[in-house]
C-alpha atoms as a PDB file:
ATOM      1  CA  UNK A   1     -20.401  -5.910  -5.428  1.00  0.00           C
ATOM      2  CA  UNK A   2     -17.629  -8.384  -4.161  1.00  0.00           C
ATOM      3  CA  UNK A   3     -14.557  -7.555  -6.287  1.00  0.00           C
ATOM      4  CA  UNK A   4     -15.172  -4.218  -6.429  1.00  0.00           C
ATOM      5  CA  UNK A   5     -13.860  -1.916  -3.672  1.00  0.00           C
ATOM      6  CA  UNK A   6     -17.149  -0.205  -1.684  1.00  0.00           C
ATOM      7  CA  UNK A   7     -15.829   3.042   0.483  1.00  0.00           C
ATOM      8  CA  UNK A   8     -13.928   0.889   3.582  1.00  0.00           C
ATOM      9  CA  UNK A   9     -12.768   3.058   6.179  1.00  0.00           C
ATOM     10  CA  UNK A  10      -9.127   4.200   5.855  1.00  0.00           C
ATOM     11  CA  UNK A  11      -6.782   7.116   6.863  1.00  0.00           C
ATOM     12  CA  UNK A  12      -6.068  11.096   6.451  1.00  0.00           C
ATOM     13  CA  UNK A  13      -3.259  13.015   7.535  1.00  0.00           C
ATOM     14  CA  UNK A  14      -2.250  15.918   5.288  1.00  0.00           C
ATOM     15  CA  UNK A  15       0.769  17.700   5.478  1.00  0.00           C
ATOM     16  CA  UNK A  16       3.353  19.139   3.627  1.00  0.00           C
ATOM     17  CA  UNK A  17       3.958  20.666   0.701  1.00  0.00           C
ATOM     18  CA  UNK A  18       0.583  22.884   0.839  1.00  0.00           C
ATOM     19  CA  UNK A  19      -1.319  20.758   2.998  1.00  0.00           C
ATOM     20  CA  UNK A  20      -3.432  21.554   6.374  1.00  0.00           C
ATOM     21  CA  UNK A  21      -4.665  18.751   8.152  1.00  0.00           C
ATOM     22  CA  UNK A  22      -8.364  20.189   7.902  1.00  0.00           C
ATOM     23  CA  UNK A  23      -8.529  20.792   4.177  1.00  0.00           C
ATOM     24  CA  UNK A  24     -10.728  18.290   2.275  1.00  0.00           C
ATOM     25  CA  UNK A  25      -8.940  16.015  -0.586  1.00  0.00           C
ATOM     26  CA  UNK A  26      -9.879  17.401  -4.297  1.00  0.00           C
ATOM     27  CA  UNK A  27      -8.701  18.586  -8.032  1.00  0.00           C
ATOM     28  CA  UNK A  28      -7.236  21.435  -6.628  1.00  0.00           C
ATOM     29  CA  UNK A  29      -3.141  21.243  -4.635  1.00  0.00           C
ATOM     30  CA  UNK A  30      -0.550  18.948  -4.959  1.00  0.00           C
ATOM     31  CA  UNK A  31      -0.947  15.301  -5.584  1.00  0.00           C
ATOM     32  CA  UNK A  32       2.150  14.328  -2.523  1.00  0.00           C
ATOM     33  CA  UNK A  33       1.012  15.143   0.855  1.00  0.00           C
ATOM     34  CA  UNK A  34       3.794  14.481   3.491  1.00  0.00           C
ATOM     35  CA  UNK A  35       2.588  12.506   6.852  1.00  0.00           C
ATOM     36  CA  UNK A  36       3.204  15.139   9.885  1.00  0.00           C
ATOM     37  CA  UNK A  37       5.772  13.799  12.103  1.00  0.00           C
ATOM     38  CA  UNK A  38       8.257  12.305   9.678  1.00  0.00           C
ATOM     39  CA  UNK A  39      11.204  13.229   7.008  1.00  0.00           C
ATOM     40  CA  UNK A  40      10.490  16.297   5.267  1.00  0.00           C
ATOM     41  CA  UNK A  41      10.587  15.834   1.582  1.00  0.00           C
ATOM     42  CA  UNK A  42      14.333  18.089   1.566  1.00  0.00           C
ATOM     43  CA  UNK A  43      17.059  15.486   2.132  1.00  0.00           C
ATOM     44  CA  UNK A  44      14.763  12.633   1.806  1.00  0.00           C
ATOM     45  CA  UNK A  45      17.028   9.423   0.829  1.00  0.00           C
ATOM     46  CA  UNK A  46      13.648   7.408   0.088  1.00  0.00           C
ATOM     47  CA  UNK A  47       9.956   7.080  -0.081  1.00  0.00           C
ATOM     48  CA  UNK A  48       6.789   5.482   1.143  1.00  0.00           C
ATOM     49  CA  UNK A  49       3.415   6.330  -0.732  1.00  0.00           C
ATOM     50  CA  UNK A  50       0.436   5.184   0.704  1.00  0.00           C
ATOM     51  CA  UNK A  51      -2.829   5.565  -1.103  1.00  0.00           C
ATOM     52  CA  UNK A  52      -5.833   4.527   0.608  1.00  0.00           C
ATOM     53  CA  UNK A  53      -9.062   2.872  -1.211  1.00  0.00           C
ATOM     54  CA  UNK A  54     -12.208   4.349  -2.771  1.00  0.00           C
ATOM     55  CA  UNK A  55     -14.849   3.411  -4.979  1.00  0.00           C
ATOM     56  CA  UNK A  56     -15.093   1.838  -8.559  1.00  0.00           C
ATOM     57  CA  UNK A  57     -17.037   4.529 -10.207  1.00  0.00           C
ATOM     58  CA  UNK A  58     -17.493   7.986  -8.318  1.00  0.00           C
ATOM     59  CA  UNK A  59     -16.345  11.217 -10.132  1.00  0.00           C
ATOM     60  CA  UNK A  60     -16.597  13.105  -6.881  1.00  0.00           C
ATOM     61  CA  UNK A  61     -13.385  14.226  -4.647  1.00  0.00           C
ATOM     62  CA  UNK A  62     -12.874  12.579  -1.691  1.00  0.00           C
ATOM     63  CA  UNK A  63     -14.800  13.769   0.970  1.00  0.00           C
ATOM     64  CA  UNK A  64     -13.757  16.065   4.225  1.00  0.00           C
ATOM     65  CA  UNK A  65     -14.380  12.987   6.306  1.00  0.00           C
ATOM     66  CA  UNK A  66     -12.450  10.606   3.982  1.00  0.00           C
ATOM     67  CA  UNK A  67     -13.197   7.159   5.826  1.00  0.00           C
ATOM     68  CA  UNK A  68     -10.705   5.915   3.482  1.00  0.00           C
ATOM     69  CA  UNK A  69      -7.671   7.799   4.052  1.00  0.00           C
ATOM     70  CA  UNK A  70      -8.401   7.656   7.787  1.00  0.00           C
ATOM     71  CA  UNK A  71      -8.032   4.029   8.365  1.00  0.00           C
ATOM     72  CA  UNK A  72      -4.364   4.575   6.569  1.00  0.00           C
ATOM     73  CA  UNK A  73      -3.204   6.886   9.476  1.00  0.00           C
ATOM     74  CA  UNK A  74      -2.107   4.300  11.802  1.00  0.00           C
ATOM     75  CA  UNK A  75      -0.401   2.444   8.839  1.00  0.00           C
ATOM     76  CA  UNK A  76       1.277   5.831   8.159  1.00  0.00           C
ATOM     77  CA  UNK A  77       2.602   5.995  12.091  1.00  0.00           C
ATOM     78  CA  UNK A  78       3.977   2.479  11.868  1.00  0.00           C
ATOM     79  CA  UNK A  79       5.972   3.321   8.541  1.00  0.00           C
ATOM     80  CA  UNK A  80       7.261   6.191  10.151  1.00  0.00           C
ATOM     81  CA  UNK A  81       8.711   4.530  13.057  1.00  0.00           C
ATOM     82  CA  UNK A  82      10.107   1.549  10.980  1.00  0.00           C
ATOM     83  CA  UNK A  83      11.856   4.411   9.208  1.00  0.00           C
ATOM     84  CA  UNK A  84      13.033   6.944  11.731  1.00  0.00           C
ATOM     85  CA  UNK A  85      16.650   8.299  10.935  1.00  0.00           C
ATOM     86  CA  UNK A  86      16.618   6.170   8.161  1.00  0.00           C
ATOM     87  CA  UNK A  87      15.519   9.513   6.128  1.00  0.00           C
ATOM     88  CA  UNK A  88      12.349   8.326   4.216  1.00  0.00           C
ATOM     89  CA  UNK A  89       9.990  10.333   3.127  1.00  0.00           C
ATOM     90  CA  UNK A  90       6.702   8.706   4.098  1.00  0.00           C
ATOM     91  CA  UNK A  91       3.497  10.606   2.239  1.00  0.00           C
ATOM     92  CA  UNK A  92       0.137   9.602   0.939  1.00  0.00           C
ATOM     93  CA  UNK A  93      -1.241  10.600  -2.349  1.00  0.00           C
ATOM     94  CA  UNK A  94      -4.146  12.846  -2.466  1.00  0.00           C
ATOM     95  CA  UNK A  95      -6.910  11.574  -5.111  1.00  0.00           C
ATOM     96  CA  UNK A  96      -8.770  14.356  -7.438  1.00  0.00           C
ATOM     97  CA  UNK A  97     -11.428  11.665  -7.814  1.00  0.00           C
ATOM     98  CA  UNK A  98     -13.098   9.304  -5.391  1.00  0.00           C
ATOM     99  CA  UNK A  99     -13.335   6.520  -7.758  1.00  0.00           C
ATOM    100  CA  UNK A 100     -11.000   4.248 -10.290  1.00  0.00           C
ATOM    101  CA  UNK A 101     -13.502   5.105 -12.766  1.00  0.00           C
ATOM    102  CA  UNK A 102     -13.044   2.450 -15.870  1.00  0.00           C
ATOM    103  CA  UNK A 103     -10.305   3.082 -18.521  1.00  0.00           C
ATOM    104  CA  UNK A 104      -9.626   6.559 -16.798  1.00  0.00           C
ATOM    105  CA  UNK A 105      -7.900   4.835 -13.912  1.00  0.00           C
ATOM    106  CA  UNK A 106      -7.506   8.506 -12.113  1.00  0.00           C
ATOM    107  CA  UNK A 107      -6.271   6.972  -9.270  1.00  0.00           C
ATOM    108  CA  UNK A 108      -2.978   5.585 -11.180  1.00  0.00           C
ATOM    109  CA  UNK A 109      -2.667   8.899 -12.351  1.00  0.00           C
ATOM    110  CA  UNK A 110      -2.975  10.974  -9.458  1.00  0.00           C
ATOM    111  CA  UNK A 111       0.502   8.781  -8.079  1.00  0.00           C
ATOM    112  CA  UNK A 112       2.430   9.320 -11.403  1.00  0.00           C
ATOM    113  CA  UNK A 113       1.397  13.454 -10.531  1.00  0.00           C
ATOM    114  CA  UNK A 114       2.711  12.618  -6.915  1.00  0.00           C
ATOM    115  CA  UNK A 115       5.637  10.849  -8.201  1.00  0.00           C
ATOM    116  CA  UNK A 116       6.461  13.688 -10.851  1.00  0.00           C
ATOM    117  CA  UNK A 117       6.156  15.918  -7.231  1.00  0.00           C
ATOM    118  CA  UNK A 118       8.193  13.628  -5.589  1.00  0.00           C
ATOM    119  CA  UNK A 119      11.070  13.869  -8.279  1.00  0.00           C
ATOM    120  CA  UNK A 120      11.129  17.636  -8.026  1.00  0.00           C
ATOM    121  CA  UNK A 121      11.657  17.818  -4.495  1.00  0.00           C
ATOM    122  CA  UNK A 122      14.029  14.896  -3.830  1.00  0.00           C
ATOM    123  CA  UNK A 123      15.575  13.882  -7.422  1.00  0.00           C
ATOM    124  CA  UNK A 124      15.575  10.108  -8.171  1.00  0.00           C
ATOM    125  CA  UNK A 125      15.377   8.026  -4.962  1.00  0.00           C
ATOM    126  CA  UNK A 126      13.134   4.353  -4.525  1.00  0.00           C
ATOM    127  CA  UNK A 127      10.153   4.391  -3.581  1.00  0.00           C
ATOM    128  CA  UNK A 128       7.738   1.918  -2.077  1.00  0.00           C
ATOM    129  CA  UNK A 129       4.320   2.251  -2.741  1.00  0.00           C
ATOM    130  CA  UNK A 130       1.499   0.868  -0.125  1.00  0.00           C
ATOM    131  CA  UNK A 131      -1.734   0.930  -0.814  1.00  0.00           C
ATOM    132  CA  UNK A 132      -5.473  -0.656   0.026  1.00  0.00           C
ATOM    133  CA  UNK A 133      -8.322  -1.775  -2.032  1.00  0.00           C
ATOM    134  CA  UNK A 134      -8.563   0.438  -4.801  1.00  0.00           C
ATOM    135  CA  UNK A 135      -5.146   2.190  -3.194  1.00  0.00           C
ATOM    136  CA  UNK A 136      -3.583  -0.962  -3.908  1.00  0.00           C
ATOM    137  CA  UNK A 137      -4.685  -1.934  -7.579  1.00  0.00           C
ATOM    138  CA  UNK A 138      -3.562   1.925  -8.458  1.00  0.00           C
ATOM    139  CA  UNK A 139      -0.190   0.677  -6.512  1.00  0.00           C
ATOM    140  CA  UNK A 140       0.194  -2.385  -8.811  1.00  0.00           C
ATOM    141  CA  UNK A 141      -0.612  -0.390 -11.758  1.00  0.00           C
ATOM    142  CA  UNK A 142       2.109   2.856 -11.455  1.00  0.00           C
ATOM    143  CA  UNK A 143       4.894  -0.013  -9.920  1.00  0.00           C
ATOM    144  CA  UNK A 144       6.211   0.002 -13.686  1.00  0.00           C
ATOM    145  CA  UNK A 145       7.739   4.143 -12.721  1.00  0.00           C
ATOM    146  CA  UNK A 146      11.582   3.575 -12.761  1.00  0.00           C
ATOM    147  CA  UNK A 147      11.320   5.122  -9.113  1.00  0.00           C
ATOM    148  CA  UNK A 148       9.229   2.308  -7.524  1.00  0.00           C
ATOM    149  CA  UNK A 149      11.511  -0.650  -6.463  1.00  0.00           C
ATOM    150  CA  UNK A 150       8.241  -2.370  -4.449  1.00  0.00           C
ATOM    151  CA  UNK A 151       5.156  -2.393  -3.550  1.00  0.00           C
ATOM    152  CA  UNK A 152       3.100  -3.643  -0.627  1.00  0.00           C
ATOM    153  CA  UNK A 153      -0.839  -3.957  -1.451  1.00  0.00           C
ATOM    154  CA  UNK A 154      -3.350  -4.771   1.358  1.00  0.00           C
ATOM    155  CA  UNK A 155      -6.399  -6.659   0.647  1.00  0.00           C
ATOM    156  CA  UNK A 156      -6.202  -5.097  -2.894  1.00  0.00           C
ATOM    157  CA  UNK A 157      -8.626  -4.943  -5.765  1.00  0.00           C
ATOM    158  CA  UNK A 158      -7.254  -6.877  -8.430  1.00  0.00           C
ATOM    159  CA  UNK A 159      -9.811  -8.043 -10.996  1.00  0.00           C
ATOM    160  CA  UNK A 160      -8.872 -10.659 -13.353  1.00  0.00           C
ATOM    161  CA  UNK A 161      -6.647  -9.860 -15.705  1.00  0.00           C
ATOM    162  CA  UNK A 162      -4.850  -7.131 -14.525  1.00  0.00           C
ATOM    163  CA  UNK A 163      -1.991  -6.253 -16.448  1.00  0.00           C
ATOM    164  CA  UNK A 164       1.005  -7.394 -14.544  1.00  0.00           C
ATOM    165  CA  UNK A 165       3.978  -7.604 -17.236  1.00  0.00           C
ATOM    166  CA  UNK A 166       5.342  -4.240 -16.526  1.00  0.00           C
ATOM    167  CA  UNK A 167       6.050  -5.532 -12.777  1.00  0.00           C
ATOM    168  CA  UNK A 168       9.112  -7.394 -14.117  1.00  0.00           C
ATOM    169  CA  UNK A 169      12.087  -6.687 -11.631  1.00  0.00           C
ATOM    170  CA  UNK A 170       9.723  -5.435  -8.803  1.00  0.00           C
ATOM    171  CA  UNK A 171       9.081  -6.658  -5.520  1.00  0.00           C
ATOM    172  CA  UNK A 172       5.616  -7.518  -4.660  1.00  0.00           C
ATOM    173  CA  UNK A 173       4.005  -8.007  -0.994  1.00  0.00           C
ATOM    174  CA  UNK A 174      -0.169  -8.639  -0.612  1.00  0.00           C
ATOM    175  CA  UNK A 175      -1.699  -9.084   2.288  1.00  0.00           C
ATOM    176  CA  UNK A 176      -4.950 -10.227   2.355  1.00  0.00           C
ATOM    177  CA  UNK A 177      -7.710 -11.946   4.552  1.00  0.00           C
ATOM    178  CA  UNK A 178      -9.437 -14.928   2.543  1.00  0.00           C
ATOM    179  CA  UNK A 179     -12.950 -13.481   4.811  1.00  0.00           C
ATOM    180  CA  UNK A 180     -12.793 -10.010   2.990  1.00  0.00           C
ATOM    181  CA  UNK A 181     -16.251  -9.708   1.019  1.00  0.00           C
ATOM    182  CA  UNK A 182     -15.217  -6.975  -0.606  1.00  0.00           C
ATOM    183  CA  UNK A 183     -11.994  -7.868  -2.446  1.00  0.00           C
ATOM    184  CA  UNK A 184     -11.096 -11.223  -3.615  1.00  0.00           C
ATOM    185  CA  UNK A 185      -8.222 -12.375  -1.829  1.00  0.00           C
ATOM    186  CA  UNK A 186      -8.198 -15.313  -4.597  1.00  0.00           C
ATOM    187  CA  UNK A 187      -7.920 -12.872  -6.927  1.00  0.00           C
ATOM    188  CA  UNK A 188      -5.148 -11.526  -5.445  1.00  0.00           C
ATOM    189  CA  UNK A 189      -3.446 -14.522  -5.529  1.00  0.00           C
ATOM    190  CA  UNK A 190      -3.791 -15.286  -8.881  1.00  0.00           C
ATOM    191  CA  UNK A 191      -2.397 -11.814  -9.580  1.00  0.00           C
ATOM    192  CA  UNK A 192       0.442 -12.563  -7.960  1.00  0.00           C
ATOM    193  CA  UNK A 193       1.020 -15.794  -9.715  1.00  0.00           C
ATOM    194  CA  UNK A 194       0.899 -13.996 -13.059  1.00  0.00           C
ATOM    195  CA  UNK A 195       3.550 -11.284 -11.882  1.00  0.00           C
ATOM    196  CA  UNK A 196       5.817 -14.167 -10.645  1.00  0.00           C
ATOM    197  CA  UNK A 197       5.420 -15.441 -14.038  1.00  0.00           C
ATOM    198  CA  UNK A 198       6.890 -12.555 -15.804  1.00  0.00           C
ATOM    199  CA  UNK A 199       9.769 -11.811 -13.367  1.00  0.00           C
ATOM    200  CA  UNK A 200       8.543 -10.638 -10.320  1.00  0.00           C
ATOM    201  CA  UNK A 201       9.386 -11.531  -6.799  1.00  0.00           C
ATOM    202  CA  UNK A 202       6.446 -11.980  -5.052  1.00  0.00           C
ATOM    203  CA  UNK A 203       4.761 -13.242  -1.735  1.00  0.00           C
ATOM    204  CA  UNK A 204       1.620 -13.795  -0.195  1.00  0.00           C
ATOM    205  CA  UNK A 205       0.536 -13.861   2.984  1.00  0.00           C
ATOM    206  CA  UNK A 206      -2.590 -14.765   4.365  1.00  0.00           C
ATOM    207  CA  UNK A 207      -4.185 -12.633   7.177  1.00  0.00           C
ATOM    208  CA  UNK A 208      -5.971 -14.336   9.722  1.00  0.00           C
ATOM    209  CA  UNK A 209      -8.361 -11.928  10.519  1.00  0.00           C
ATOM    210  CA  UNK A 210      -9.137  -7.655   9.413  1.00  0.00           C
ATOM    211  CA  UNK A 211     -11.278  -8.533   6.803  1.00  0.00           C
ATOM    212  CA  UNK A 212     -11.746  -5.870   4.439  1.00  0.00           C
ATOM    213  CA  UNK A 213     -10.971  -2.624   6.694  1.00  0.00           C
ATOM    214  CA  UNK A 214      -8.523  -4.596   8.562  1.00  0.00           C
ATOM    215  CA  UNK A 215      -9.782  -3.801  11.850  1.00  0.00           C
ATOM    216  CA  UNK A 216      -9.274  -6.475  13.757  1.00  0.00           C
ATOM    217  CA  UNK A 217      -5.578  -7.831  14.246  1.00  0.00           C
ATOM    218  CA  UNK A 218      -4.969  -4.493  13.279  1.00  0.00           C
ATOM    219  CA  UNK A 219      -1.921  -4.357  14.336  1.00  0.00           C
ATOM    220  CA  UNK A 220      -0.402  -7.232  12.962  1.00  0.00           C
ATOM    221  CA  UNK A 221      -1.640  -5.449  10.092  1.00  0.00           C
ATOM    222  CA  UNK A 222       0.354  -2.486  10.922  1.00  0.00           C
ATOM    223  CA  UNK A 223       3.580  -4.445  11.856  1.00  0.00           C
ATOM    224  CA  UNK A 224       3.892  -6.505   8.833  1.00  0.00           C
ATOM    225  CA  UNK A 225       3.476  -3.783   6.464  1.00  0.00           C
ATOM    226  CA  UNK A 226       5.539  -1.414   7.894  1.00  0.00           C
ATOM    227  CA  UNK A 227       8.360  -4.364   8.415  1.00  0.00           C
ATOM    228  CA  UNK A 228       7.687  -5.042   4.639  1.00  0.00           C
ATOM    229  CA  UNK A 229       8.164  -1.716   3.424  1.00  0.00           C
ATOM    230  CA  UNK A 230      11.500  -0.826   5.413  1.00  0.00           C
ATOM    231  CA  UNK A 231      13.120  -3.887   4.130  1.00  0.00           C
ATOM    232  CA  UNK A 232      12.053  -3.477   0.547  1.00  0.00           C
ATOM    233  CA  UNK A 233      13.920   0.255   0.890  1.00  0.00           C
ATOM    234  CA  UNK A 234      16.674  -1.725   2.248  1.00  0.00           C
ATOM    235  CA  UNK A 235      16.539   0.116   5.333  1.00  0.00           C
ATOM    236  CA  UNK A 236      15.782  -2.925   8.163  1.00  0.00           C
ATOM    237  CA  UNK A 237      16.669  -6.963   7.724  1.00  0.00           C
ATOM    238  CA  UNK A 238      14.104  -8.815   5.838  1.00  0.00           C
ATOM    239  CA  UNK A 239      11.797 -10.140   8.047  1.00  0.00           C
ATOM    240  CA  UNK A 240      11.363 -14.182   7.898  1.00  0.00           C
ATOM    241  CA  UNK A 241       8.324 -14.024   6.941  1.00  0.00           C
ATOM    242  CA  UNK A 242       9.044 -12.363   3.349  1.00  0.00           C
ATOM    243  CA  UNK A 243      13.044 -13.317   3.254  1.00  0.00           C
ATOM    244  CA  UNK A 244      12.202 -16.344   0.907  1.00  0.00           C
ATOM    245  CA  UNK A 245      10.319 -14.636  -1.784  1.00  0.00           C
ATOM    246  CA  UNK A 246       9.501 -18.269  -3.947  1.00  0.00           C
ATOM    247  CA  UNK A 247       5.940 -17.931  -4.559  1.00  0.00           C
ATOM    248  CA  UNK A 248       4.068 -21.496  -4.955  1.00  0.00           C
ATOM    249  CA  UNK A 249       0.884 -19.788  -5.276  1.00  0.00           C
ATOM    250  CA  UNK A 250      -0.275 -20.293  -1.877  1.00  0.00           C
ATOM    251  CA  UNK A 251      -0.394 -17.988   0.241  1.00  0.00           C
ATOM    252  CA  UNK A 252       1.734 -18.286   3.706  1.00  0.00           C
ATOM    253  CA  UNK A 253      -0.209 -17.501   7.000  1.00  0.00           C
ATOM    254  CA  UNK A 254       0.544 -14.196   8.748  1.00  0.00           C
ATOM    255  CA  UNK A 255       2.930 -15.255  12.359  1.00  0.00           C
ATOM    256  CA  UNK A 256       1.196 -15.251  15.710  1.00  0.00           C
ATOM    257  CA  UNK A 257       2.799 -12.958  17.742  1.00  0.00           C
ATOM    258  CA  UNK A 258       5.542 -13.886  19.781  1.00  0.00           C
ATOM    259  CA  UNK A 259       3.651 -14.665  22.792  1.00  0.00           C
ATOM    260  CA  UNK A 260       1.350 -17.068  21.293  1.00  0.00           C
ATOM    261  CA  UNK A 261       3.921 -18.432  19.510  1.00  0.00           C
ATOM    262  CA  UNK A 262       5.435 -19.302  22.938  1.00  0.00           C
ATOM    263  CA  UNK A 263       2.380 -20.602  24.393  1.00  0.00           C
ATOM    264  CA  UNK A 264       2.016 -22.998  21.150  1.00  0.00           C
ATOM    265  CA  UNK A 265       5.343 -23.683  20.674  1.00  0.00           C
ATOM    266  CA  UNK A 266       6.061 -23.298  17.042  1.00  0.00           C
ATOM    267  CA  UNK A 267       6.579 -20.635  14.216  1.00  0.00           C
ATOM    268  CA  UNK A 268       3.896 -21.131  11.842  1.00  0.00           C
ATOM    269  CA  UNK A 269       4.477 -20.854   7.924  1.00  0.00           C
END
């Protein structure tokens, strides 16, 4: 059903506290599972959540496989680069359900658990939260958490009318590719235009390509986001592409990369 998120493929990487990278997602350990590789959550000055997408109605866990959280991993290596010695914690949040499941929302509450987790083992520090499809309505929806200073959503599921009032102070990116059949990327906009409304700074920008996985252009995918997220922890320059954060309520178009910006001889957007 377009506007609904179907199970896209995304990304798993479990590790830390009480993770293994074999064990399957589910009700039972902790909600924050640290990416392998990165800042361990002791001395962490920061924080990157990524939650990857799911279904709209599926009591289930997540499976062993977890298509889902797999197609986050590369997302998860760029974030952890863009952050290196910067000490951020970058983690993913592990879902006790597979879907968003109507007024239950567990998604949203399996990131205030891995927030509450978070707190424990760092104290107070900002957090960005990054999240697709389903990842990145449950994103939108915990950004009101005193912790979270941002949040970058990726081709996210925002039906109309989501709430967006309590985003008031926050900083808001969405990517999106206006070809995804699975999530509006109209939608998206629109959601957007309602959380400038009430005090947000947002901005848009328009993929050119990915669709709903984000496949291809992947890494442009993986570039932006992770460029997004450092300078919304104030840890790298804003990139041009977000520095101006006056939304219009179009959309600006992703850059070409610098070669084929060369070749064409202009900066687009």
């Amino acid at each position: 059903m377009r506007g609904a998120p179907g199970g896209s493929p995304d990304g798993t990487y479990h590790g830390s506290p009480g993770g293994t990278p074999d064990q399957a997602d589910g009700a039972a350990g902790p909600a924050l599972m640290a990416v392998p590789g990165g800042q361990p959550p002791h001395g962490a000055k920061a924080a990157v959540l990524l939650l990857h997408g799911g279904r709209a109605d599926a009591l289930e866990p997540p499976t062993r496989l977890n298509l889902p959280a797999r197609r986050m991993r590369p997302f998860a290596a760029a974030l952890v680069r863009a952050t290196a010695d910067d000490g951020v914690l970058v983690a993913r949040v592990r879902y006790r359900h597979r879907g968003w499941n109507g007024p239950h929302a567990h998604p949203v509450a399996d990131v205030h658990r891995a927030l509450d987790e978070l707190r424990a083992l760092t104290g107070p520090v900002p957090v960005v939260l990054v999240g697709h499809s389903l990842g990145g309505r449950a994103a939108l929806r915990a950004a009101g958490d005193p912790q979270v200073t941002g949040v970058v959503a990726l081709a996210p599921w925002c039906p109309p009318g989501e709430p967006t009032e309590h985003l008031r102070g926050r900083t808001v990116v969405a990517l999106h590719d206006e070809a995804d059949r699975v999530t509006r990327a109209a939608d998206t906009w629109a959601c957007l235009t309602r959380a400038h409304a009430v005090g947000a700074r947002v901005v848009g920008i328009r993929m050119p390509a990915g669709g709903h996985a984000m496949i291809r252009r992947a890494g442009l995918w993986h570039r932006i986001t992770a460029g997004a997220t450092a300078a919304l922890l104030g840890t790298a320059p804003c990139p041009s592409l977000t520095g101006d954060l006056g939304w219009t309520g179009t959309p600006r178009p992703a850059p070409d990369p610098p070669a084929r910006r060369a070749a064409r001889g202009s900066v687009p957007g």
